[in-house]
N, C-alpha and C. Protein backbone atom coordinates (compact mmCIF):
# COMPACT_ATOMS: atom_id res chain seq x y z
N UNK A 1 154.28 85.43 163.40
CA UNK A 1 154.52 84.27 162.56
C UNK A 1 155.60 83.39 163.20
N UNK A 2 155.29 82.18 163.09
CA UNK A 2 155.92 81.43 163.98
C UNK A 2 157.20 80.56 163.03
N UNK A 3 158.28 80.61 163.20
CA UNK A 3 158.95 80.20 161.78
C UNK A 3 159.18 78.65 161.55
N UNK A 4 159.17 78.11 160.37
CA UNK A 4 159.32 76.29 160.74
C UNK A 4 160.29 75.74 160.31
N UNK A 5 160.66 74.26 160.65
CA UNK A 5 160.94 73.80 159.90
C UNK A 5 162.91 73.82 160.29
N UNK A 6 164.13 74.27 159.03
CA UNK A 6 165.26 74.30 159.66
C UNK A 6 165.15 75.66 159.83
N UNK A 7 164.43 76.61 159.82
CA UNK A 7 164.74 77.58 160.37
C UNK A 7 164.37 77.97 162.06
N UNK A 8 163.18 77.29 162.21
CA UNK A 8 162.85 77.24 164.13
C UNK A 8 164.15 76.79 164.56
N UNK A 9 164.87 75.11 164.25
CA UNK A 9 166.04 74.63 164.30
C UNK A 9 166.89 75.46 164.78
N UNK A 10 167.45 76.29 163.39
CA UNK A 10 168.63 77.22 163.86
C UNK A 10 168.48 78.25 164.88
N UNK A 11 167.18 79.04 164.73
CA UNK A 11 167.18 79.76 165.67
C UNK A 11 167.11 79.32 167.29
N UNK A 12 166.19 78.13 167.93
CA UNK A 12 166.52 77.31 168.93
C UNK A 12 167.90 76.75 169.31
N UNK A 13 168.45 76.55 168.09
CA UNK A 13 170.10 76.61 168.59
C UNK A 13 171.02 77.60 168.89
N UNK A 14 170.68 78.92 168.16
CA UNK A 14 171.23 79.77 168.64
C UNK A 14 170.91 80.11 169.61
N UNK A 15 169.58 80.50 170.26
CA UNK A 15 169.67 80.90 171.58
C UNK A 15 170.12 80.03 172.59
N UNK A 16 170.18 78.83 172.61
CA UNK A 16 170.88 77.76 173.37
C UNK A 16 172.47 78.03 173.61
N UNK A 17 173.39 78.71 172.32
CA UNK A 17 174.31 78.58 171.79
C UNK A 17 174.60 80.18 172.92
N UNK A 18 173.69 81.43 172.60
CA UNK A 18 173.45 82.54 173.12
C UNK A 18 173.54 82.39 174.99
N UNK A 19 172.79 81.55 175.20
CA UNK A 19 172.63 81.05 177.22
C UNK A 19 173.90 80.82 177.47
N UNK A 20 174.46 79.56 176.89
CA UNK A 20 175.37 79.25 177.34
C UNK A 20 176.39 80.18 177.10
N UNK A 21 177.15 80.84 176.06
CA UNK A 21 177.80 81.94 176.21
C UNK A 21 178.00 82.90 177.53
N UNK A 22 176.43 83.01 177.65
CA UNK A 22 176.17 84.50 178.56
C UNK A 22 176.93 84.14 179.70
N UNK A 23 176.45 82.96 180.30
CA UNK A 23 177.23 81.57 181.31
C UNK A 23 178.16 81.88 181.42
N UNK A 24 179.54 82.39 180.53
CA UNK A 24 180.58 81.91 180.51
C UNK A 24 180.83 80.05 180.32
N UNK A 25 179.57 79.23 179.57
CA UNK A 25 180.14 78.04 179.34
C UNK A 25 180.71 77.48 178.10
N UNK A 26 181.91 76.75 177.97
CA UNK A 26 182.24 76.34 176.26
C UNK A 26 181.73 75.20 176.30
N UNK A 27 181.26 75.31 174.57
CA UNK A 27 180.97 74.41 174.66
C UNK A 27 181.08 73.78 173.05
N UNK A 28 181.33 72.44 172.46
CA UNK A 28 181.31 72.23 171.62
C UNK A 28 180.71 71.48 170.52
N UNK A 29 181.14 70.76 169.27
CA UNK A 29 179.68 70.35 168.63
C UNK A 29 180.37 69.34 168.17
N UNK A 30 179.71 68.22 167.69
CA UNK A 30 180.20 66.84 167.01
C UNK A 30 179.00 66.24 166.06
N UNK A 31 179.40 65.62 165.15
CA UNK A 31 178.77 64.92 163.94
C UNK A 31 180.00 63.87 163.67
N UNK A 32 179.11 62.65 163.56
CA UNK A 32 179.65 61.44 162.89
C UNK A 32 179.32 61.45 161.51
N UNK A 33 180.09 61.97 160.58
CA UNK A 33 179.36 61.82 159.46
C UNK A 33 178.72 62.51 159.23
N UNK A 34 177.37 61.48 158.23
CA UNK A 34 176.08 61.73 158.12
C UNK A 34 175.02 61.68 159.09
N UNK A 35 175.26 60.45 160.14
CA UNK A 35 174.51 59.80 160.73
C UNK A 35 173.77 60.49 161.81
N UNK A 36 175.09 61.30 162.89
CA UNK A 36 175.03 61.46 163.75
C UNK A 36 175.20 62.56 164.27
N UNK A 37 174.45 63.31 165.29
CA UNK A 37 175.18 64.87 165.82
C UNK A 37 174.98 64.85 167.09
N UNK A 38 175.82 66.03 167.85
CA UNK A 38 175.13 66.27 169.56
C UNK A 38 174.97 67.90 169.03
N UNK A 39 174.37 68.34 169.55
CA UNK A 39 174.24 69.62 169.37
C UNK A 39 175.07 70.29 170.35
N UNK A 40 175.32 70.17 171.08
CA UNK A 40 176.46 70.95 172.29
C UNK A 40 176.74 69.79 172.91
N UNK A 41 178.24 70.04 173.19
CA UNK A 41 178.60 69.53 174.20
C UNK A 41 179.30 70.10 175.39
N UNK A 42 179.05 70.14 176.91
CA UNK A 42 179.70 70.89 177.70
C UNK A 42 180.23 70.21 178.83
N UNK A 43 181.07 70.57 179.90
CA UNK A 43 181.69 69.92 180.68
C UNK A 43 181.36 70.41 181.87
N UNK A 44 180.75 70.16 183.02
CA UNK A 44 180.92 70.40 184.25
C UNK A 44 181.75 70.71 185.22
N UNK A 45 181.90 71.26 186.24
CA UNK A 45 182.66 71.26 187.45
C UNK A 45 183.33 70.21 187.54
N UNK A 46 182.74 69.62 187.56
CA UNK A 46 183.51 68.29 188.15
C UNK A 46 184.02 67.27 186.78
N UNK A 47 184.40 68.07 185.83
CA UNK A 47 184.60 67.13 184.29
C UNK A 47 184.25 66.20 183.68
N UNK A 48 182.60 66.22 184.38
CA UNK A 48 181.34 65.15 183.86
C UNK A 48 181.60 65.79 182.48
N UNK A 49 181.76 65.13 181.18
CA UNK A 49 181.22 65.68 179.62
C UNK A 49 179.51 65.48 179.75
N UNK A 50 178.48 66.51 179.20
CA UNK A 50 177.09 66.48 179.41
C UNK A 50 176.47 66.59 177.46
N UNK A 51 176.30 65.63 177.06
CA UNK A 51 175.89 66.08 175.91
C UNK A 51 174.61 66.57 175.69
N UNK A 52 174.39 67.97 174.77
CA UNK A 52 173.08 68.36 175.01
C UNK A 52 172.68 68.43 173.44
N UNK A 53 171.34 67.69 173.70
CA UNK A 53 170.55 68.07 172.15
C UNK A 53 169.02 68.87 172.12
N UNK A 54 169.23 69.82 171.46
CA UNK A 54 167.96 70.91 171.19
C UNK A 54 167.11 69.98 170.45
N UNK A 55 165.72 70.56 171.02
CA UNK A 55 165.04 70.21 169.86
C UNK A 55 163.96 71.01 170.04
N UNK A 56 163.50 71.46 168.56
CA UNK A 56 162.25 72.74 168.72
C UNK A 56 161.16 72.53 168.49
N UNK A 57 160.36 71.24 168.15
CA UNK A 57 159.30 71.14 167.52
C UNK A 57 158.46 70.58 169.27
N UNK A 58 156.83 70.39 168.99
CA UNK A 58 156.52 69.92 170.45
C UNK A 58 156.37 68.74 170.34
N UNK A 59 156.67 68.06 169.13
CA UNK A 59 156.41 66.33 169.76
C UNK A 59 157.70 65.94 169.16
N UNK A 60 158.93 66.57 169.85
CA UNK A 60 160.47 66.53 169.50
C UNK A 60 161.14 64.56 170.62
N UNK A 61 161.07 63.87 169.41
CA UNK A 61 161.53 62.48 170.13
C UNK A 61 163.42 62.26 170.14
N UNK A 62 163.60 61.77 170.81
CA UNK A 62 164.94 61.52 171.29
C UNK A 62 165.64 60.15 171.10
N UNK A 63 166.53 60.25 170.43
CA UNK A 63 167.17 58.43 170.42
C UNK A 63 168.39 58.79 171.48
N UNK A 64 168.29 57.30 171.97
CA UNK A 64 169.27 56.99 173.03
C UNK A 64 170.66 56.76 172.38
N UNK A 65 171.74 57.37 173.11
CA UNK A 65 172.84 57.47 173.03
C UNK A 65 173.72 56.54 173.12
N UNK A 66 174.16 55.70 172.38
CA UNK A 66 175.15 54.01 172.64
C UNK A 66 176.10 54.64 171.76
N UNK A 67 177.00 53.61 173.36
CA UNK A 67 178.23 53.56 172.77
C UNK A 67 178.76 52.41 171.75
N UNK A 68 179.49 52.84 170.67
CA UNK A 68 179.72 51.84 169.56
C UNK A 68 180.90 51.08 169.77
């Protein structure tokens, strides 16, 4: 059984949440509000910030990231 909905969600985040751990990478989370979230955020070698957003469904669409 394939689970849906916010529960695929959470679990796709946790194992995301699970990788990066294993990594040794930190990493952290942000919400504006209501509006807005990144789902991880992590930093590179070289102190690029990389924001990363999960998404679990297969026709999972993406809005572009502006700065306000």
């Amino acid at each position: 059984m394939i689970p849906s909905g916010h529960v695929r969600c959470a679990l796709t985040e946790n194992y995301v949440a699970t990788a990066l751990a294993a990594m040794d990478v930190k990493y952290h989370y942000w919400r504006s509000g209501n509006t807005a979230e990144i789902d991880f955020i992590v930093q590179d070698g070289a102190g690029q910030v990389i924001p990363v957003e999960v998404k679990s469904a297969d026709n999972a669409r993406c809005l572009p990231i502006t700065a306000s």
